[in-house]
PDB file of N, CA and C in Angstrom:
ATOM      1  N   UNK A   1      71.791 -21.166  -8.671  1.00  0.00           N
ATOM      2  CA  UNK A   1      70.490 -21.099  -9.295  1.00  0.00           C
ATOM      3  C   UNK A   1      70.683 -20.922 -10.805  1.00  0.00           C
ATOM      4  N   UNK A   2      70.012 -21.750 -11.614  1.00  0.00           N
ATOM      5  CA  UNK A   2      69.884 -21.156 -13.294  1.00  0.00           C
ATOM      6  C   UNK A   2      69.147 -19.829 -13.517  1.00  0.00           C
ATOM      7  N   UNK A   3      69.847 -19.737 -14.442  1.00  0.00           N
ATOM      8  CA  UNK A   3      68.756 -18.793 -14.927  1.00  0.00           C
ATOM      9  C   UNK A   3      68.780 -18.985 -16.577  1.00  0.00           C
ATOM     10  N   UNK A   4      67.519 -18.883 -17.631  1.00  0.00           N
ATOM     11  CA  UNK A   4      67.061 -18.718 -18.469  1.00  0.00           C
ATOM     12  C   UNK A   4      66.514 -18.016 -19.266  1.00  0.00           C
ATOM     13  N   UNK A   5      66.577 -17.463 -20.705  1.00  0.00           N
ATOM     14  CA  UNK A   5      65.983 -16.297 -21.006  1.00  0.00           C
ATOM     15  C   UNK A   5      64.564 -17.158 -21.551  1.00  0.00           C
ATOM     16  N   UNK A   6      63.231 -17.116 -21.200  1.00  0.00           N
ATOM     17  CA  UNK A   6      62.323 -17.554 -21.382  1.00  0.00           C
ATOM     18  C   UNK A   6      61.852 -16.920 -22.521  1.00  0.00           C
ATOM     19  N   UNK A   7      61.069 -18.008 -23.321  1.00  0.00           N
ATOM     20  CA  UNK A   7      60.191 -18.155 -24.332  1.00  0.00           C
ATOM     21  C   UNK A   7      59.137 -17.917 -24.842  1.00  0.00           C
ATOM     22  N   UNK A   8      58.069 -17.404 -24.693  1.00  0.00           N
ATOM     23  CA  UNK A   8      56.771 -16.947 -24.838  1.00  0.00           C
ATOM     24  C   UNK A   8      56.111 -18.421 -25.403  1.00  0.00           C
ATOM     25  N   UNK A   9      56.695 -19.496 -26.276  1.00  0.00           N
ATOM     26  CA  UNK A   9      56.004 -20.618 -26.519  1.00  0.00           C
ATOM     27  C   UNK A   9      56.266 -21.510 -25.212  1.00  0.00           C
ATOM     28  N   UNK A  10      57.124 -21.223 -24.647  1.00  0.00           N
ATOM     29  CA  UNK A  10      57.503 -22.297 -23.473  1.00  0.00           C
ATOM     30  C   UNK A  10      56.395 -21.554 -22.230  1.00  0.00           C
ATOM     31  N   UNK A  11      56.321 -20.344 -21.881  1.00  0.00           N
ATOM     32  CA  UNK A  11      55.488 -19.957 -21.195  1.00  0.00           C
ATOM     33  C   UNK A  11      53.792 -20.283 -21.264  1.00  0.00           C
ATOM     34  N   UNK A  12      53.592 -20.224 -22.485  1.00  0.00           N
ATOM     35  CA  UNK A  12      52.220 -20.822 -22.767  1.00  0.00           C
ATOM     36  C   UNK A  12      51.730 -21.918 -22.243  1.00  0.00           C
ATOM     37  N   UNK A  13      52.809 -22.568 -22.622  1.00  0.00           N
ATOM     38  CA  UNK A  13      52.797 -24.469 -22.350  1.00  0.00           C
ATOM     39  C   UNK A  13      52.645 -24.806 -20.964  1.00  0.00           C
ATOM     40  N   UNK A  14      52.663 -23.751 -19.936  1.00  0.00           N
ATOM     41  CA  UNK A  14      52.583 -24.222 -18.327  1.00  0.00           C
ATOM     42  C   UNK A  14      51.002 -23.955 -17.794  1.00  0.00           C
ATOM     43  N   UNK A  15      50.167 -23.097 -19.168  1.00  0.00           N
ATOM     44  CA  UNK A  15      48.828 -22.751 -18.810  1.00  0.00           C
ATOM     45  C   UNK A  15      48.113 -23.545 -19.692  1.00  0.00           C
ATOM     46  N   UNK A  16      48.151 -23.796 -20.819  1.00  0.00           N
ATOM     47  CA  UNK A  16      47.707 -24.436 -22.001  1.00  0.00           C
ATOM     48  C   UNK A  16      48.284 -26.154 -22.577  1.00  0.00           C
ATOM     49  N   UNK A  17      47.483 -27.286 -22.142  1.00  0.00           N
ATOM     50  CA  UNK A  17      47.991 -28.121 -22.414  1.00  0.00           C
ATOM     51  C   UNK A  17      48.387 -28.201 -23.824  1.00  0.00           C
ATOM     52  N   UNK A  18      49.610 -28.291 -24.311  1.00  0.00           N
ATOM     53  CA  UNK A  18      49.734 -28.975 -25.604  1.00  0.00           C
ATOM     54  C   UNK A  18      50.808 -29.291 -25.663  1.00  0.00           C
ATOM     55  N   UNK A  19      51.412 -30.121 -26.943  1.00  0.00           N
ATOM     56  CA  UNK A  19      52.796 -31.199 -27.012  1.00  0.00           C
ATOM     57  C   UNK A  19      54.082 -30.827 -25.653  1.00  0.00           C
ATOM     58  N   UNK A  20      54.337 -31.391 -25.015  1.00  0.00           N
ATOM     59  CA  UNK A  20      55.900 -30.870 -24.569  1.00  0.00           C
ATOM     60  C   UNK A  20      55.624 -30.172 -22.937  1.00  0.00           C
ATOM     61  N   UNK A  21      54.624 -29.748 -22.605  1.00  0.00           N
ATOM     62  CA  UNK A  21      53.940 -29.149 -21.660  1.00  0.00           C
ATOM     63  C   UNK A  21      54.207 -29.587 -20.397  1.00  0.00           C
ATOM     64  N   UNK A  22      54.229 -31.077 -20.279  1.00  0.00           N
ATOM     65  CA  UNK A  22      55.147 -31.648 -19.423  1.00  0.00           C
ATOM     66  C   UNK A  22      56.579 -30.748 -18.785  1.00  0.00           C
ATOM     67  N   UNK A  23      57.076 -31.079 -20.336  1.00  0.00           N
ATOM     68  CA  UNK A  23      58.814 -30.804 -20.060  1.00  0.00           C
ATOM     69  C   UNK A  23      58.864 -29.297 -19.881  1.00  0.00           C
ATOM     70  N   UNK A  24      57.986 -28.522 -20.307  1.00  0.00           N
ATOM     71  CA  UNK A  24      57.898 -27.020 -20.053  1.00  0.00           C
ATOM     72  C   UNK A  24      57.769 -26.718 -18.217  1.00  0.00           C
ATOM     73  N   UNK A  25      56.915 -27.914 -17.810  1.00  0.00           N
ATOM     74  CA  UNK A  25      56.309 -27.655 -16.360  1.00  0.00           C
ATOM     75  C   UNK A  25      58.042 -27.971 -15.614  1.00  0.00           C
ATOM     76  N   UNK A  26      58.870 -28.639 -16.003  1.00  0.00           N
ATOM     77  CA  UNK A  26      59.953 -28.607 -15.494  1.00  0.00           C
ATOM     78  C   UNK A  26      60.814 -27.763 -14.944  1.00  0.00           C
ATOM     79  N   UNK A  27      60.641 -26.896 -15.430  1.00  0.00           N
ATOM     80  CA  UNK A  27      61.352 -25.740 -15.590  1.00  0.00           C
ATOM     81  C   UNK A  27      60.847 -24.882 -14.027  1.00  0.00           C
ATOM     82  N   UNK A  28      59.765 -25.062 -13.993  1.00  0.00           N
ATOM     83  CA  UNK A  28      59.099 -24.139 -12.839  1.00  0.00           C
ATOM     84  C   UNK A  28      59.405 -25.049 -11.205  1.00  0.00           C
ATOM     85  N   UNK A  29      59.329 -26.438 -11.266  1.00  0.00           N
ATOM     86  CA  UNK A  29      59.937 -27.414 -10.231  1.00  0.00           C
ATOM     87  C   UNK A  29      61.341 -26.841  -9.823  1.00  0.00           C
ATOM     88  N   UNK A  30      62.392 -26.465 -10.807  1.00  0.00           N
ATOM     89  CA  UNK A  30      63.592 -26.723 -10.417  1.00  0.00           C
ATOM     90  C   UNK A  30      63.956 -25.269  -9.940  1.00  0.00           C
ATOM     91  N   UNK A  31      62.961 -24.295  -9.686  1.00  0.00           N
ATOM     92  CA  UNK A  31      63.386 -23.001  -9.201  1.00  0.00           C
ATOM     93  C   UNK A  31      64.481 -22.322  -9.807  1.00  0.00           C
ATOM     94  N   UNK A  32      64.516 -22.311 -11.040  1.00  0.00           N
ATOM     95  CA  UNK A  32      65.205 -21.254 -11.961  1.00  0.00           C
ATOM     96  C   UNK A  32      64.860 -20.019 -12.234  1.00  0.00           C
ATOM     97  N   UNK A  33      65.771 -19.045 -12.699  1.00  0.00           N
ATOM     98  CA  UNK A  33      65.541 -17.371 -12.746  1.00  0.00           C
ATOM     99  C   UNK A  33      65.156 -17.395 -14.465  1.00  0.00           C
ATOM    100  N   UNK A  34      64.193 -16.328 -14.131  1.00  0.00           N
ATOM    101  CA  UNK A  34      63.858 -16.368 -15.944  1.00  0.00           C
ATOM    102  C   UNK A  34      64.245 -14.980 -16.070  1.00  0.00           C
ATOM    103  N   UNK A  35      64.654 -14.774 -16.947  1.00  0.00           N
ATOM    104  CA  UNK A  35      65.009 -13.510 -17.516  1.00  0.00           C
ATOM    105  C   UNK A  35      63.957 -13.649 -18.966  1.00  0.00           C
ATOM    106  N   UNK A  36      63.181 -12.174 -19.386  1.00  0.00           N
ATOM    107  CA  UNK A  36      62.559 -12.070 -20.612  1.00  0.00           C
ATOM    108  C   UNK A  36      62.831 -11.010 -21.809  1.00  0.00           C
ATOM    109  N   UNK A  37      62.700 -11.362 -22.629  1.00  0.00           N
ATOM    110  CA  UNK A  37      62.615  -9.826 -23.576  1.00  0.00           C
ATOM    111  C   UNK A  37      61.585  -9.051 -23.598  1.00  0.00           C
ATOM    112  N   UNK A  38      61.834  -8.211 -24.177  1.00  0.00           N
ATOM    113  CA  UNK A  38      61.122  -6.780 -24.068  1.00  0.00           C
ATOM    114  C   UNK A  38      59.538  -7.471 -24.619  1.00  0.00           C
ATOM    115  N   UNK A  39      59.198  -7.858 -25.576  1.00  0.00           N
ATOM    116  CA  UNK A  39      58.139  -8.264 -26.248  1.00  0.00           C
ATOM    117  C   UNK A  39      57.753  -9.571 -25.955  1.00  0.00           C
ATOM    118  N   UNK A  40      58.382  -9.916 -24.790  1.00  0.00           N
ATOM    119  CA  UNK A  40      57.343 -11.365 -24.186  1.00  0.00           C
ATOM    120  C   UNK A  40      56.620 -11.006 -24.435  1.00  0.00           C
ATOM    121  N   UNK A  41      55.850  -9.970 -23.772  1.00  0.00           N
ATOM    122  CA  UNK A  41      53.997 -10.002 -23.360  1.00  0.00           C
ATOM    123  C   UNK A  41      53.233  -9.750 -24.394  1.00  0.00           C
ATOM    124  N   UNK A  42      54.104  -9.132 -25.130  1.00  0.00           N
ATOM    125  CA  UNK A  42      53.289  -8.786 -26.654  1.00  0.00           C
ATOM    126  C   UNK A  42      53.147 -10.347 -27.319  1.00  0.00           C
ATOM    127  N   UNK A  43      53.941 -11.209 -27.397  1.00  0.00           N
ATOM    128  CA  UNK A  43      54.156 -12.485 -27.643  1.00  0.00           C
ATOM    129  C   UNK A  43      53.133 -13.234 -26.874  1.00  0.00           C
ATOM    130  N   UNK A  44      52.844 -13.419 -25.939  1.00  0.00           N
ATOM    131  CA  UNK A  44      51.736 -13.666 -25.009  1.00  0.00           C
ATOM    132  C   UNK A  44      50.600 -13.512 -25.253  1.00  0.00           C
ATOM    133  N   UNK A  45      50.407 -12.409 -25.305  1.00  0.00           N
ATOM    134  CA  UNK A  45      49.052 -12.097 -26.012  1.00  0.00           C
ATOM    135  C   UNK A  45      48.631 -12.392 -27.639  1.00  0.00           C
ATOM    136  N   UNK A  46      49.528 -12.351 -27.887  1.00  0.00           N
ATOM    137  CA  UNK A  46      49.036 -12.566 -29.630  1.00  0.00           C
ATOM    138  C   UNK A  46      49.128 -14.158 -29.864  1.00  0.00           C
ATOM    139  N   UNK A  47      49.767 -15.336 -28.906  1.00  0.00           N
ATOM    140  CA  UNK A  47      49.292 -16.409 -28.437  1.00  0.00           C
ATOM    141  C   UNK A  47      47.608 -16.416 -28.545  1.00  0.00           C
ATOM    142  N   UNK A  48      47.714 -15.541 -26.999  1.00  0.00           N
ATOM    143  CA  UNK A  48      46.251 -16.039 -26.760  1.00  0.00           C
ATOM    144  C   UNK A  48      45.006 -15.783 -28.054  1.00  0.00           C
ATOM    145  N   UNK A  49      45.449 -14.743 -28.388  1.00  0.00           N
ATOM    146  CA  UNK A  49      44.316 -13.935 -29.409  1.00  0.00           C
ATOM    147  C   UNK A  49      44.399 -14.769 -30.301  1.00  0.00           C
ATOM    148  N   UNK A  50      45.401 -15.226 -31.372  1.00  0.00           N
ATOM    149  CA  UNK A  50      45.311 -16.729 -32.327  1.00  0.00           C
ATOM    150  C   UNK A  50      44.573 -17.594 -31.700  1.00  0.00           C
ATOM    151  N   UNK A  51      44.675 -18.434 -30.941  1.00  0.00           N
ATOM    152  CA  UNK A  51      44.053 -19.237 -29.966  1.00  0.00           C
ATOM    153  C   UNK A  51      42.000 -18.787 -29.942  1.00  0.00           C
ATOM    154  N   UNK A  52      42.154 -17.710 -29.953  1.00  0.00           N
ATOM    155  CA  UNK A  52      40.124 -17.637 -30.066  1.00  0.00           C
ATOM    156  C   UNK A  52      39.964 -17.468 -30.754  1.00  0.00           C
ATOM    157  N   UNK A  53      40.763 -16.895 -31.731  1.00  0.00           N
ATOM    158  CA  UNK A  53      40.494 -16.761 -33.051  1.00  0.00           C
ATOM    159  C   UNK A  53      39.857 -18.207 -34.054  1.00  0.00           C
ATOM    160  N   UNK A  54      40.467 -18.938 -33.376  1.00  0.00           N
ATOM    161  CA  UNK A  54      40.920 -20.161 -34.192  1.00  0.00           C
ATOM    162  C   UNK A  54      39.552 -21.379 -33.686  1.00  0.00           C
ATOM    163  N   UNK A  55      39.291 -20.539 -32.410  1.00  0.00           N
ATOM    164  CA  UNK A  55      37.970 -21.092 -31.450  1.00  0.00           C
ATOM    165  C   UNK A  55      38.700 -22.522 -30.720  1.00  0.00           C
ATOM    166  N   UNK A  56      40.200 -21.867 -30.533  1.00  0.00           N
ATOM    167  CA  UNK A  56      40.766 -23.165 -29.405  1.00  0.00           C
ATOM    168  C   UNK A  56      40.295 -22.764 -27.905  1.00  0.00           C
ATOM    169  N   UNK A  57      39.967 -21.688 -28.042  1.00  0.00           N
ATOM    170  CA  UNK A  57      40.108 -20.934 -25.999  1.00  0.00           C
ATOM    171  C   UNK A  57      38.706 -20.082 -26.500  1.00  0.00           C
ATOM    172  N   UNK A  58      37.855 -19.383 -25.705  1.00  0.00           N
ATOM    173  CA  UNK A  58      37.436 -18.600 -25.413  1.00  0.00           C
ATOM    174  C   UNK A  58      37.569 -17.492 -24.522  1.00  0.00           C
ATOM    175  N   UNK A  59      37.375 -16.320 -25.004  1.00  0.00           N
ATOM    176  CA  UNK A  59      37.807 -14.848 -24.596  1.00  0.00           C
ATOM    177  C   UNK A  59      38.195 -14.812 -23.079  1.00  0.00           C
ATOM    178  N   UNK A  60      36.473 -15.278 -22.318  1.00  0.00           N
ATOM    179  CA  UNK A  60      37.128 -15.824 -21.058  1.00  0.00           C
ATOM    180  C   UNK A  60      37.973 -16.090 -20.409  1.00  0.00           C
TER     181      UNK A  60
END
């Protein structure tokens, strides 16, 4: 099995269509182990929050 230390921009990309999103969805097909850092989620969130900010997403 792989395993990977995952991305917080690559994670986005499997909920949020944009460039590359495709090749991001790959990753989840081939049943690989993700390993994360400490501040993914903080990374995650401050994604999303730019994102309404910007009036790409709503809060929702």
């Amino acid at each position: 099995m792989s395993r990977y230390v995952l991305d917080a921009s690559i994670a986005i990309k499997w909920f949020v269509p944009e460039i590359h999103s495709d090749v991001a969805r790959r990753l989840l097909i081939n049943k690989a182990s993700f390993l994360v850092p400490d501040f993914f989620f903080a990374e995650i969130g401050n994604v999303f929050w730019k994102r309404v900010r910007r009036g790409e997403d709503t809060a929702e």
